[in-house]
Protein backbone atom coordinates (compact mmCIF):
# COMPACT_ATOMS: atom_id res chain seq x y z
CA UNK A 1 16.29 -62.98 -51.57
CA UNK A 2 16.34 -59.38 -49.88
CA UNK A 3 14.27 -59.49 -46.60
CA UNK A 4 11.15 -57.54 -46.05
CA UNK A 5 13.16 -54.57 -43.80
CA UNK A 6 15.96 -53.87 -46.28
CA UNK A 7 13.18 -54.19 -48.99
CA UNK A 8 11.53 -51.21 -47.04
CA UNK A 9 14.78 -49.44 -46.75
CA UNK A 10 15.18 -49.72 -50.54
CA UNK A 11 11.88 -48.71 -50.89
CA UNK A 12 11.67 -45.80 -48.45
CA UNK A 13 15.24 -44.64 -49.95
CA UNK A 14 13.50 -44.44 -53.66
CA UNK A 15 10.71 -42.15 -52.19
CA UNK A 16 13.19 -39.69 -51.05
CA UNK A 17 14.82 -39.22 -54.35
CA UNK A 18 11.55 -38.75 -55.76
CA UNK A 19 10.58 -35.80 -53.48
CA UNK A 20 13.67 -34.77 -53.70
CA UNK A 21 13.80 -34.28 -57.23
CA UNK A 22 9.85 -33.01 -57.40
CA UNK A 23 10.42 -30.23 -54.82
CA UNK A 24 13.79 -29.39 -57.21
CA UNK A 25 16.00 -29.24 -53.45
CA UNK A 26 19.08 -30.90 -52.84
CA UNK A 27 20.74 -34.00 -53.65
CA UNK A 28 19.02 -36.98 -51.99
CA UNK A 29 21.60 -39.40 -52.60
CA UNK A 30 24.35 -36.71 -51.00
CA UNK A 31 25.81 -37.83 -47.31
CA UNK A 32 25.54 -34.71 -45.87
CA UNK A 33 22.18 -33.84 -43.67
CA UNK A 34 20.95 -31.40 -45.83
CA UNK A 35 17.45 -31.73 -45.99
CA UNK A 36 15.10 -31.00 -49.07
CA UNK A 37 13.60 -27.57 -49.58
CA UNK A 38 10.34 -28.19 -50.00
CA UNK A 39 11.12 -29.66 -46.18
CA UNK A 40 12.47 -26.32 -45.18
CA UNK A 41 9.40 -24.42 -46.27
CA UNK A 42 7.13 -26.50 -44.53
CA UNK A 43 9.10 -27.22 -41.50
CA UNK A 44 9.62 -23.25 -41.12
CA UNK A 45 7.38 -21.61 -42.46
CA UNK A 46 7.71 -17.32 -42.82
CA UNK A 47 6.07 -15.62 -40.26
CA UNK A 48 3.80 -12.32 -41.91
CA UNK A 49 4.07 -9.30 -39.75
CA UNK A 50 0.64 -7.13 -40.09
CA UNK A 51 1.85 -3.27 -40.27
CA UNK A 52 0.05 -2.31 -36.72
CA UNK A 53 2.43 -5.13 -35.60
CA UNK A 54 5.39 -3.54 -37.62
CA UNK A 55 4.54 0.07 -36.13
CA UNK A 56 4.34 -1.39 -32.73
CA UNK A 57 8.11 -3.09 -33.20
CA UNK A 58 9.26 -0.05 -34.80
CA UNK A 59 8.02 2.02 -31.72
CA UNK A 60 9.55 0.10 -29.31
CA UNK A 61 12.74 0.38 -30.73
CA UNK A 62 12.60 4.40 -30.88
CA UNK A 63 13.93 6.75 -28.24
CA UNK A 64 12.17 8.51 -25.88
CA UNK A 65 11.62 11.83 -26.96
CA UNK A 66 13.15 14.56 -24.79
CA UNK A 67 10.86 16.10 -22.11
CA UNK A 68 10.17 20.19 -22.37
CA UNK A 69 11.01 22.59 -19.91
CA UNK A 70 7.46 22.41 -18.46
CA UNK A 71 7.58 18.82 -18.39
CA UNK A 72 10.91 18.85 -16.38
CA UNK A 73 9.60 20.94 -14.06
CA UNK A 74 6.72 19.43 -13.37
CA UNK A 75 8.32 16.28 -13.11
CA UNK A 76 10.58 17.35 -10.31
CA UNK A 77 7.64 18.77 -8.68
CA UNK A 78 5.96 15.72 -8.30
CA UNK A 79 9.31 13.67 -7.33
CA UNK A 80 9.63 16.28 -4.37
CA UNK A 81 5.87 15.04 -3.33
CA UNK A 82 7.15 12.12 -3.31
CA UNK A 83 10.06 12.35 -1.64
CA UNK A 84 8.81 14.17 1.22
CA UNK A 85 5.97 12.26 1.46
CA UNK A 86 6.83 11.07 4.93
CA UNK A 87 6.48 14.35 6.15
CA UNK A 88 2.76 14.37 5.81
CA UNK A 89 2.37 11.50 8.22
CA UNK A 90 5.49 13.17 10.79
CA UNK A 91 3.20 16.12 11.00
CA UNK A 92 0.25 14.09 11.31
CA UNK A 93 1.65 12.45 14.21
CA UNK A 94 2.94 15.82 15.74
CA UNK A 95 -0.43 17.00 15.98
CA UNK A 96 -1.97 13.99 17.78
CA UNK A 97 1.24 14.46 19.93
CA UNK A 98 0.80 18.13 20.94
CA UNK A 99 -3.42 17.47 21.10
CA UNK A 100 -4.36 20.19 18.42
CA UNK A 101 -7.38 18.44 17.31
CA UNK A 102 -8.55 18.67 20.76
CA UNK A 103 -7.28 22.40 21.39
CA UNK A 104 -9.67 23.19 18.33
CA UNK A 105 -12.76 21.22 19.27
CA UNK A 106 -12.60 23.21 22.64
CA UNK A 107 -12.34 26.56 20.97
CA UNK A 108 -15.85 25.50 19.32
CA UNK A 109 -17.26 25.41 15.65
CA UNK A 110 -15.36 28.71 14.80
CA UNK A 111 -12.25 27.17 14.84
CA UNK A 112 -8.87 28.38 16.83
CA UNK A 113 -6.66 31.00 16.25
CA UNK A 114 -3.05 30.87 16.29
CA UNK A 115 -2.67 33.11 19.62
CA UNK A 116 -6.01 30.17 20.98
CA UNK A 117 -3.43 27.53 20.20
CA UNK A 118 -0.48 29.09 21.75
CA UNK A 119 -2.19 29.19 25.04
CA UNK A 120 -3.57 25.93 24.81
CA UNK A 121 -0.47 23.67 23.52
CA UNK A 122 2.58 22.73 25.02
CA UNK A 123 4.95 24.36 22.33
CA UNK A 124 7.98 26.06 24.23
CA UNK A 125 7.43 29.97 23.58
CA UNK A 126 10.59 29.80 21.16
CA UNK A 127 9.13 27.47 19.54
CA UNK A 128 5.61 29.20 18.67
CA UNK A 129 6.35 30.80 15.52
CA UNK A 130 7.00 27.30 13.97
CA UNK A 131 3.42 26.24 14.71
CA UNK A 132 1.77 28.10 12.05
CA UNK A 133 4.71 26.71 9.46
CA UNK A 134 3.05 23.26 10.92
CA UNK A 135 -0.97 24.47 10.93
CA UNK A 136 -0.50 25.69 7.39
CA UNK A 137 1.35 22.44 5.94
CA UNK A 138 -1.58 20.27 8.24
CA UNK A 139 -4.13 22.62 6.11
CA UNK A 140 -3.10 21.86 3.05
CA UNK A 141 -3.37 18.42 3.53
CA UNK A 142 -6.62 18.56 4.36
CA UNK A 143 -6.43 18.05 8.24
CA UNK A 144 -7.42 20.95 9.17
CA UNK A 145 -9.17 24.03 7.18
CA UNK A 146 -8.04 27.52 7.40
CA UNK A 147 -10.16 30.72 7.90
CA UNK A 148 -7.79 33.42 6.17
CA UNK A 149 -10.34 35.74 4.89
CA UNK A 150 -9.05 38.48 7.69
CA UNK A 151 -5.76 40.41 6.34
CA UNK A 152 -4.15 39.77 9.73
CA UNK A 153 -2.03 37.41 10.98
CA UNK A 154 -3.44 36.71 14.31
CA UNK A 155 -6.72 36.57 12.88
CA UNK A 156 -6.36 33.35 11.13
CA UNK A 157 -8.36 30.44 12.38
CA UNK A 158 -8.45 26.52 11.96
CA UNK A 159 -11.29 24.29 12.08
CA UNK A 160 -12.19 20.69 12.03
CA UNK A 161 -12.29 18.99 8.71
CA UNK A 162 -13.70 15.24 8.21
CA UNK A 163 -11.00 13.33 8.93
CA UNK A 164 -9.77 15.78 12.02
CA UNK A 165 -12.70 14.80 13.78
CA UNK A 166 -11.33 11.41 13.50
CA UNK A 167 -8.67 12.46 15.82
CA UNK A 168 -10.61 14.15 18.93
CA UNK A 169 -11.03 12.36 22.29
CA UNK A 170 -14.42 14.11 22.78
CA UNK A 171 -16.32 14.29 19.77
CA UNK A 172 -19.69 14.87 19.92
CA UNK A 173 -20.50 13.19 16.82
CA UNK A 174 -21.16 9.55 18.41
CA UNK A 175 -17.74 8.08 17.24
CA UNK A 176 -15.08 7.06 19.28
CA UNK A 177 -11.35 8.36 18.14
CA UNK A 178 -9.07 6.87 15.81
CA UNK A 179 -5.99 8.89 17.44
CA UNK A 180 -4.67 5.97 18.80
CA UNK A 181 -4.74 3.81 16.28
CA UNK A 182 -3.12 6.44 14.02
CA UNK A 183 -0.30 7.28 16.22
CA UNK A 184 0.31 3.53 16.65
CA UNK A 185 0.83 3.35 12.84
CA UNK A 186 3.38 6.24 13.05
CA UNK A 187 6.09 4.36 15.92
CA UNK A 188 9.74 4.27 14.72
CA UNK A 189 9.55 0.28 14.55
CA UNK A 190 7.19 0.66 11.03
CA UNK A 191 9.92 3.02 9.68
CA UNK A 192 12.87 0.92 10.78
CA UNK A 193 11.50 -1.88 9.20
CA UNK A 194 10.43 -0.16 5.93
CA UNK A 195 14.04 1.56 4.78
CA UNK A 196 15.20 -2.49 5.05
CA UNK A 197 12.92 -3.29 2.22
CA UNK A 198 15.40 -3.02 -0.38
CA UNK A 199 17.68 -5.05 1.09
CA UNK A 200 15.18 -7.62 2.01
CA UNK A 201 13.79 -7.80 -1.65
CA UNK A 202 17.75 -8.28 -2.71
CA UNK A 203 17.97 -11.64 -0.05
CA UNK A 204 17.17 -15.15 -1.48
CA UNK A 205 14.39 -17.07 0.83
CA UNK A 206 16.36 -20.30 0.53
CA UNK A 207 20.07 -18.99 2.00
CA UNK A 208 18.16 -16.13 3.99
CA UNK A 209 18.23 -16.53 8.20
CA UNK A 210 14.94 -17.40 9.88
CA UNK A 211 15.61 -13.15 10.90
CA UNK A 212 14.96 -12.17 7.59
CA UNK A 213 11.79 -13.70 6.41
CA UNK A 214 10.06 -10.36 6.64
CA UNK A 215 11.11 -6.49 6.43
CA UNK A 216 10.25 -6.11 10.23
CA UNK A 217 12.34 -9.44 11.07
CA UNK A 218 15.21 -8.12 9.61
CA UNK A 219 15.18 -4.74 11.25
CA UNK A 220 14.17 -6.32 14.39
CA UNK A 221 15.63 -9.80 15.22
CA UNK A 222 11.84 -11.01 15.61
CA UNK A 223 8.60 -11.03 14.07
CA UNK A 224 5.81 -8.53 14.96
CA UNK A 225 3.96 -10.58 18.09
CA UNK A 226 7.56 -11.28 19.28
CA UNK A 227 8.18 -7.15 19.14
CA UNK A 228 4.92 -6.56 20.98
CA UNK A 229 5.84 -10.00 23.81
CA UNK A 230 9.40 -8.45 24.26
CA UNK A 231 8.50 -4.60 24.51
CA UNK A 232 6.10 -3.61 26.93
CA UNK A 233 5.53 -0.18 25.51
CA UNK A 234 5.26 -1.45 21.88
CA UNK A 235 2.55 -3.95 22.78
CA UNK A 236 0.41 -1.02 24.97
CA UNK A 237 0.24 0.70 21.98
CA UNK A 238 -1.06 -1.73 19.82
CA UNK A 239 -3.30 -2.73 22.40
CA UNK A 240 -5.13 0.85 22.88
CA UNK A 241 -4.90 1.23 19.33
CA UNK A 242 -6.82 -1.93 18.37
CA UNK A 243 -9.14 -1.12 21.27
CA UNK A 244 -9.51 2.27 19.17
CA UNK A 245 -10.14 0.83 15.98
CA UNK A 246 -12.77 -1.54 17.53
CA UNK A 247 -15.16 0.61 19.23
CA UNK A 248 -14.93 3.19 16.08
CA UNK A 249 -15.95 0.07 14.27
CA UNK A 250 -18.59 -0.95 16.91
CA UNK A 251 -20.41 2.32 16.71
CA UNK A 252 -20.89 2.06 13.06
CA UNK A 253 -22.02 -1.94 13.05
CA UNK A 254 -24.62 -1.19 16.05
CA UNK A 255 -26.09 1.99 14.45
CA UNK A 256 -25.89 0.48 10.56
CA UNK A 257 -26.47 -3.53 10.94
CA UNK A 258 -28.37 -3.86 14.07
CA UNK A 259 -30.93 -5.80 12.74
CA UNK A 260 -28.07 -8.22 12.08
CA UNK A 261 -28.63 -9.27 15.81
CA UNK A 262 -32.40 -9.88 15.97
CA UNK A 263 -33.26 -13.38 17.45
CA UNK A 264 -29.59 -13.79 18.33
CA UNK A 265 -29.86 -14.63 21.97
CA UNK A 266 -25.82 -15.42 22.53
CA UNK A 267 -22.80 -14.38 20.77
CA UNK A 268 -18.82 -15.73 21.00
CA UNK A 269 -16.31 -12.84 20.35
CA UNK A 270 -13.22 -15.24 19.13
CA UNK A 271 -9.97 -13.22 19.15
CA UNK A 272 -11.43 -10.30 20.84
CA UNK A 273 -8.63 -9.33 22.91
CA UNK A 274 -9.39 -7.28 25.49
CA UNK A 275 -12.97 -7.66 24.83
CA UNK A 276 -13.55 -4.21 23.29
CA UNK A 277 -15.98 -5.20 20.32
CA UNK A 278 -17.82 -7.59 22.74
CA UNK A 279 -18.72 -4.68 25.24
CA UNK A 280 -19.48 -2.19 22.54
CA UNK A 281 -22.18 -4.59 21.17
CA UNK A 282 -23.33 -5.59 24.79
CA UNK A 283 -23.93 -2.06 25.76
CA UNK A 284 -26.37 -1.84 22.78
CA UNK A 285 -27.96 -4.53 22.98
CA UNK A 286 -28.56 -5.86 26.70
CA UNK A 287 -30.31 -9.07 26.19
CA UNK A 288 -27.38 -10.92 24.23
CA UNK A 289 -25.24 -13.31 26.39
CA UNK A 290 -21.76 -12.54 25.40
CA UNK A 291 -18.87 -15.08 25.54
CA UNK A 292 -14.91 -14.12 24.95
């Protein structure tokens, strides 16, 4: 008498001759693993391809058509903008260097002429007829505006914009300047750091040296707040320019959210630094009690 698990064996083994032989596939009784095709079908079953999904394979697998003439051109163009991108912000800082906002807030709302600007700046006299090379490039970036509606030379003059405005000591329009927060943007250590990008994207985290966790560590030997411990000159910058960026800041909060302070009888200025945002808010409004 069989027992109950080789009568199941015998049974099961039956059943897979049948389907075999319904689904019309392979030999059931054959040793090799071959498996039925009705079990093909239904184990892997044909994928249908709609024709937007065709089109869409088909397009990815084309060329990219050749560019015109035009289209080269233009191209290039904007890959030179690109490229010499940096010298937007190098003339940027050359102008907060040599004071021309200032020099053109003095000469009053009708702007200064080159000649105005000569005798105001400290540009060597060799050096002068580069400065309208640099007041025309600063114009078309939209620091400054230019007045050239006289045929002459001499008589063209450049005037405040927006953002200009930004960038004089003595504005009379109730801000305080954002020069030295700009300049302290435009310091040699940003730059350093930046061109070692690449080579800081190509090192792995897990092999790298505690010197190259960041862009500026690996340009630098040490992270930012190590930079502004170590180098005196570095950290006075960032000082005055966070100083800069906080009372420009101030003046808009007290004139815009004032009533943010009614009933407030204290306030705690927590990372304040220097205190800058603290005293810009206590000169407005003298009844707080102000902590730092």
């Amino acid at each position: 008498m069989s027992s109950p698990c080789l009568k199941n064996r015998s049974n099961l083994t039956m059943a897979v001759i049948f389907i075999c032989k319904q689904y019309g596939g392979c030999d059931a009784t054959n040793s090799t693993n071959s498996a039925p095709r009705g079990f093909l079908v239904a184990n892997q079953p044909t994928v249908s391809t709609s024709p937007e999904q065709a089109e869409h394979m088909s397009s990815q697998n084309k060329p990219l058509p050749p560019l015109t003439n035009a289209e080269l051109l233009q191209a290039q163009a904007e890959l030179w903008c690109h490229t010499y991108g940096y010298l937007k912000s190098m003339a940027l800082h050359c102008a907060i260097k040599l004071g021309i906002p200032n020099a053109i807030s003095r000469c009053g709302g009708g702007g200064a002429s080159l000649s105005e600007l000569h005798a105001t700046l400290p540009v060597a006299p060799s050096k002068r007829p580069c400065l309208s090379h640099l007041m025309r490039f600063l114009a078309a970036s939209g620091i400054f505006r230019v007045d050239d509606s006289t045929p002459t030379q001499g008589d063209v003059r450049y005037g405040l914009t927006a953002v200009s405005r930004l960038l004089v000591d003595d504005d009379d329009g109730g801000h305080a300047t954002l020069s030295p927060f700009t300049a302290s943007c435009l310091v040699p250590s940003y730059f350093m750091a930046s061109l070692r990008l690449a080579e800081w994207l190509k090192t792995e985290d897990g092999g790298a040296a505690p010197a190259a966790e960041t862009p500026f560590m690996m340009a630098h030997g040490t992270d930012f707040w190590g930079m502004a411990g170590r180098d005196t000159e570095f950290g006075a910058i960032f000082n005055e320019a966070m100083g800069s960026d906080s009372r420009f800041i101030a003046g808009i909060v007290v004139r815009e959210c004032g009533e943010v302070f009614t009933g407030v009888r204290s306030l705690e200025d927590v990372g304040g630094g220097d205190g800058t945002m603290a005293k810009a808010i206590a000169k407005a409004f003298h009844y707080l009690k102000l902590g730092l």
